[in-house]
C-alpha atoms as a PDB file:
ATOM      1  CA  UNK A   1     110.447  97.653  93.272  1.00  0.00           C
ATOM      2  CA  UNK A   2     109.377 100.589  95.426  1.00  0.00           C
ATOM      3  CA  UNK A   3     108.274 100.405  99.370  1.00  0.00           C
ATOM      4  CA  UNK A   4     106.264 103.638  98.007  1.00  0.00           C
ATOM      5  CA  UNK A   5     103.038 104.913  99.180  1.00  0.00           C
ATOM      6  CA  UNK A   6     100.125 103.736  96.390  1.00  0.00           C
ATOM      7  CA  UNK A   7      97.079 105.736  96.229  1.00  0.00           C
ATOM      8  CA  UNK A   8      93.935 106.287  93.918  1.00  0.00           C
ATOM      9  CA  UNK A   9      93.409 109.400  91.959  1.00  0.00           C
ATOM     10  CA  UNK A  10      91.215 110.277  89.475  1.00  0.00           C
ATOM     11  CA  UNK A  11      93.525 109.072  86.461  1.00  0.00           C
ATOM     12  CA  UNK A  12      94.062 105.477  87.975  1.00  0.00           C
ATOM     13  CA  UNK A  13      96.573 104.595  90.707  1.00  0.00           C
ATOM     14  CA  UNK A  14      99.244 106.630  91.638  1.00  0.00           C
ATOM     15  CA  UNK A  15     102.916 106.115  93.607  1.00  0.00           C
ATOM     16  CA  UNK A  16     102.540 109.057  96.066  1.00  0.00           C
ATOM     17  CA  UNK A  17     106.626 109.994  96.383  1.00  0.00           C
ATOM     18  CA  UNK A  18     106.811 109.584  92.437  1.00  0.00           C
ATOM     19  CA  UNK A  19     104.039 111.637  91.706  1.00  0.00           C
ATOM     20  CA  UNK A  20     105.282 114.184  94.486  1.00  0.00           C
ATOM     21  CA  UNK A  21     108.880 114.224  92.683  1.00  0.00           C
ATOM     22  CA  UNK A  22     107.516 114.874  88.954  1.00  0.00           C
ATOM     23  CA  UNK A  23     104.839 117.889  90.785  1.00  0.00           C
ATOM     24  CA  UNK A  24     107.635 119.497  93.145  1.00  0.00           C
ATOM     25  CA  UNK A  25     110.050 122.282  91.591  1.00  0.00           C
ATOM     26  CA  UNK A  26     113.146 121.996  94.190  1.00  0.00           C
ATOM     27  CA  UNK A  27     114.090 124.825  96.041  1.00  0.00           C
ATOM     28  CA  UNK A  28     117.391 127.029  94.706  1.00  0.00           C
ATOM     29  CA  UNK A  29     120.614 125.374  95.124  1.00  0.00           C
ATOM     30  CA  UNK A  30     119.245 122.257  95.489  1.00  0.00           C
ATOM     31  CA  UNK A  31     120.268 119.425  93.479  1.00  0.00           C
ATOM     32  CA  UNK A  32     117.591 116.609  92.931  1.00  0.00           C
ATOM     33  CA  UNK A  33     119.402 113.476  91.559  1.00  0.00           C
ATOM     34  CA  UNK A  34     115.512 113.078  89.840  1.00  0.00           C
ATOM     35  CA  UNK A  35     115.947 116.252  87.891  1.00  0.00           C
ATOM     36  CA  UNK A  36     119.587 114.714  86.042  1.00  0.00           C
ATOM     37  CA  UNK A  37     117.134 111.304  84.763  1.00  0.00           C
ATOM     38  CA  UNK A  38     113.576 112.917  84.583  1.00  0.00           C
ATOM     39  CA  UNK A  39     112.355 116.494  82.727  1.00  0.00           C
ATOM     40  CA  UNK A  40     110.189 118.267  84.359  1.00  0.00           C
ATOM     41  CA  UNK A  41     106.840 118.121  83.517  1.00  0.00           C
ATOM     42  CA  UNK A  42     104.954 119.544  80.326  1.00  0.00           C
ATOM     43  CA  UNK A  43     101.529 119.137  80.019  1.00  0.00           C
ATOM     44  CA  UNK A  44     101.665 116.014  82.853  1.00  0.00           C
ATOM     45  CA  UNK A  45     104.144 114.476  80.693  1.00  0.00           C
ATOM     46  CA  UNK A  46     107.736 113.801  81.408  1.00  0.00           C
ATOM     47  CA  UNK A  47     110.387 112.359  78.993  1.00  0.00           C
ATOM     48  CA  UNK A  48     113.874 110.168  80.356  1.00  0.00           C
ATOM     49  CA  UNK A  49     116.586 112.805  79.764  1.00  0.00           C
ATOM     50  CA  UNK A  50     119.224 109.889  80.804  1.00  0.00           C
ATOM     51  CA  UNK A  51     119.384 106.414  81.287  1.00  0.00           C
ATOM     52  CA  UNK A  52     119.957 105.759  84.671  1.00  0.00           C
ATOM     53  CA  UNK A  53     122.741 103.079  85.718  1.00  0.00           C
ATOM     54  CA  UNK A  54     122.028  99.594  85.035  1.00  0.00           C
ATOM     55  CA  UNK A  55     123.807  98.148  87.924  1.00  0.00           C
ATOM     56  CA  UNK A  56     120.936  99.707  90.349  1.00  0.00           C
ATOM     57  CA  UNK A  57     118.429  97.110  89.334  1.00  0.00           C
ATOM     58  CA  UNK A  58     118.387  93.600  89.815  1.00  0.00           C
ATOM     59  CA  UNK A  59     118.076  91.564  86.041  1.00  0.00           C
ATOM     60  CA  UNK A  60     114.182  90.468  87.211  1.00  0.00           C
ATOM     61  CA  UNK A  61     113.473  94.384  87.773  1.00  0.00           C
ATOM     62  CA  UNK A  62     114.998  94.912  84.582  1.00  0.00           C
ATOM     63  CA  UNK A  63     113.175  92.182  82.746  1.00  0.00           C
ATOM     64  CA  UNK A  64     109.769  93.547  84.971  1.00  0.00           C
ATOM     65  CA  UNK A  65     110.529  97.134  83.611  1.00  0.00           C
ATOM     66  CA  UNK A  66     110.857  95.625  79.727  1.00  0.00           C
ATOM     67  CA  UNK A  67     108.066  93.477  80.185  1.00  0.00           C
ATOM     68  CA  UNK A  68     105.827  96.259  81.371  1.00  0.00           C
ATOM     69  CA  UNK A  69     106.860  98.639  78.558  1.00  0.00           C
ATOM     70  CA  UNK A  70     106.162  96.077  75.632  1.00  0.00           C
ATOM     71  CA  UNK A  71     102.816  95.670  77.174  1.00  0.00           C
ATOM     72  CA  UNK A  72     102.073  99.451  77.722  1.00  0.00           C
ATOM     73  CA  UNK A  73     104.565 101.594  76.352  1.00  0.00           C
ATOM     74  CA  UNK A  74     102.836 102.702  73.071  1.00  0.00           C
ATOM     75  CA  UNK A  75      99.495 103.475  74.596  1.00  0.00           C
ATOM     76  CA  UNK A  76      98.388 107.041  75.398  1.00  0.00           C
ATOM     77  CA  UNK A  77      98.269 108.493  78.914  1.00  0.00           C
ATOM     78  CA  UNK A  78      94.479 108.280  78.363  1.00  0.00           C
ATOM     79  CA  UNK A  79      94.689 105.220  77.106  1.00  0.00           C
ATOM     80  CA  UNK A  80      96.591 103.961  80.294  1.00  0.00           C
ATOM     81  CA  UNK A  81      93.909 105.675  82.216  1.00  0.00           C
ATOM     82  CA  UNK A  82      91.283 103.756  81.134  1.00  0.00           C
ATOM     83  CA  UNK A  83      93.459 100.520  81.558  1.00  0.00           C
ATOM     84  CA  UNK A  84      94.236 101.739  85.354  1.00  0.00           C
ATOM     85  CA  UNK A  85      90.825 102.155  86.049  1.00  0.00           C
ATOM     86  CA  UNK A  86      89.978  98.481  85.331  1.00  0.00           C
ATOM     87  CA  UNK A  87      92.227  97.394  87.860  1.00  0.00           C
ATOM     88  CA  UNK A  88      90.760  95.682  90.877  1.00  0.00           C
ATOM     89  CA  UNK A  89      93.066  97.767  93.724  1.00  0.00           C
ATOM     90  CA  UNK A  90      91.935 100.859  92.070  1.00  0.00           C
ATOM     91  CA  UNK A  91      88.831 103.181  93.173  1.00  0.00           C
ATOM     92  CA  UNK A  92      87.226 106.360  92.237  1.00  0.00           C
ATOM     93  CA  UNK A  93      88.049 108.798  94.510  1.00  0.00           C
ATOM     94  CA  UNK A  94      85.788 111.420  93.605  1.00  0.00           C
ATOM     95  CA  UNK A  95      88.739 114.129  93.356  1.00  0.00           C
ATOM     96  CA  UNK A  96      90.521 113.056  96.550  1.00  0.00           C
ATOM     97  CA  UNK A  97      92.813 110.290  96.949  1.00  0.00           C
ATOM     98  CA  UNK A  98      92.336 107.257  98.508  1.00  0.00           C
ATOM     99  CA  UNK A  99      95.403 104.843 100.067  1.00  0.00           C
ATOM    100  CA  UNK A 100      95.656 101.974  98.412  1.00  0.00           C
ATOM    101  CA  UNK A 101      97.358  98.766 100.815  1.00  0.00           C
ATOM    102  CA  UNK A 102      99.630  96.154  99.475  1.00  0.00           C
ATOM    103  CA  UNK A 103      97.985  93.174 100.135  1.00  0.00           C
ATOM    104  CA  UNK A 104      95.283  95.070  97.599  1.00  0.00           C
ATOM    105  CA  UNK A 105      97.585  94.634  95.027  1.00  0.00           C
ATOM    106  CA  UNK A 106      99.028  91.424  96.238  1.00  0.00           C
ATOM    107  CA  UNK A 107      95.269  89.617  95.966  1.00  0.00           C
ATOM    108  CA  UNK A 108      94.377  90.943  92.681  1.00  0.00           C
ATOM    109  CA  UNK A 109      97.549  89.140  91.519  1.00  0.00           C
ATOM    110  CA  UNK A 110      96.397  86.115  93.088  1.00  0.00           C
ATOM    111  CA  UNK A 111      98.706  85.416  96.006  1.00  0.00           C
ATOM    112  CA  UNK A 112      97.255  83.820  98.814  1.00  0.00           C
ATOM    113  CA  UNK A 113      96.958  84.869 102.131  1.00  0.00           C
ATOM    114  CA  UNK A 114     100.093  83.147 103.086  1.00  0.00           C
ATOM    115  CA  UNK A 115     102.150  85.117 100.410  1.00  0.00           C
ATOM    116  CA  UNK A 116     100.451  88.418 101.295  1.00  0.00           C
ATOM    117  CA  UNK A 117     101.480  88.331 104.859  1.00  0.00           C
ATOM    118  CA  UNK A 118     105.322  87.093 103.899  1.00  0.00           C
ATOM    119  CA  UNK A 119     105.627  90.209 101.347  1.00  0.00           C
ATOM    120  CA  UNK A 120     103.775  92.965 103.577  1.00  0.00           C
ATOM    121  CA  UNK A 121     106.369  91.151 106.606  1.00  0.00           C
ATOM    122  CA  UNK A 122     109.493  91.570 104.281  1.00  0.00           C
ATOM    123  CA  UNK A 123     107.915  95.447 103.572  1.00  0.00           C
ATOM    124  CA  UNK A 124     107.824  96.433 107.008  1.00  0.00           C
ATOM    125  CA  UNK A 125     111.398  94.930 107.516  1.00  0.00           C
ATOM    126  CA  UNK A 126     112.197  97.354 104.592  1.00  0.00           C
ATOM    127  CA  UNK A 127     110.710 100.246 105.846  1.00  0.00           C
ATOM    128  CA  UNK A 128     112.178  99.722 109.206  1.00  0.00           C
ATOM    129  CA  UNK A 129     115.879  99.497 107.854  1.00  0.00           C
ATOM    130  CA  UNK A 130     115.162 102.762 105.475  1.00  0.00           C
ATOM    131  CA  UNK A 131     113.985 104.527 108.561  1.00  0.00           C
ATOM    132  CA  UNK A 132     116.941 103.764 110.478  1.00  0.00           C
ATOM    133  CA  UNK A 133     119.229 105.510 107.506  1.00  0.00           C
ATOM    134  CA  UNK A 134     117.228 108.677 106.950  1.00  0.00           C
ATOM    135  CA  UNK A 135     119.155 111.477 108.535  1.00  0.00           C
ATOM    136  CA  UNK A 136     117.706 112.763 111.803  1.00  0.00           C
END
């Protein structure tokens, strides 16, 4: 659902532009459309201060989302720690963090080699066509 940067940290797994939004205070006078659906932090914990419009998802990202949050919702942040850390893409990185590739995550979840290459193709398209409508 995100052509995000993954990485490692010492918690589990991370998704590097997520993690940089909930950390970063904006700047005065600016306006981050984040800050209207997500509190900042307290204590590394943020809280949904809106739901965000429905019509942004597709229904298999919504039914992803629900799925995820039946499985994991209730459980603590350590807790969820613990459960990251059993994850095959993840590793320890000793205080730093370490880059963690698609096709990582893509063979734990059992795809073959010929679905890895398709999805990390279909990425780069991705990040190609969102590079071509950043502003300059």
């Amino acid at each position: 659902m995100t052509t995000d940067r993954y990485v490692s940290m010492d918690n589990g797994p991370v998704v590097s532009r997520i993690y940089d939004l909930i950390r970063e205070e904006p700047a005065p006078g600016v306006d981050l459309i984040w800050r209207h659906y997500i509190s900042a932090p307290q204590g590394w914990e943020v809280a949904l201060l809106a739901e965000p419009e429905p019509s942004e998802l597709s229904r298999a990202e919504e039914a992803l989302i629900q799925e995820i949050f039946a499985t994991y919702g209730n459980l603590t942040r350590w807790d969820l720690v613990r459960v990251s850390h059993e994850l095959p893409e993840w590793q320890d990185p000793k205080g730093s963090a370490i880059p963690i590739q698609y096709s990582d995550i893509l063979r734990a979840g059992n795809k073959t080699e010929t679905e890895v290459a398709a999805v990390e193709a279909e990425l780069e398209s991705l990040a190609a066509t969102e590079a071509m409508l950043q502003p300059a």
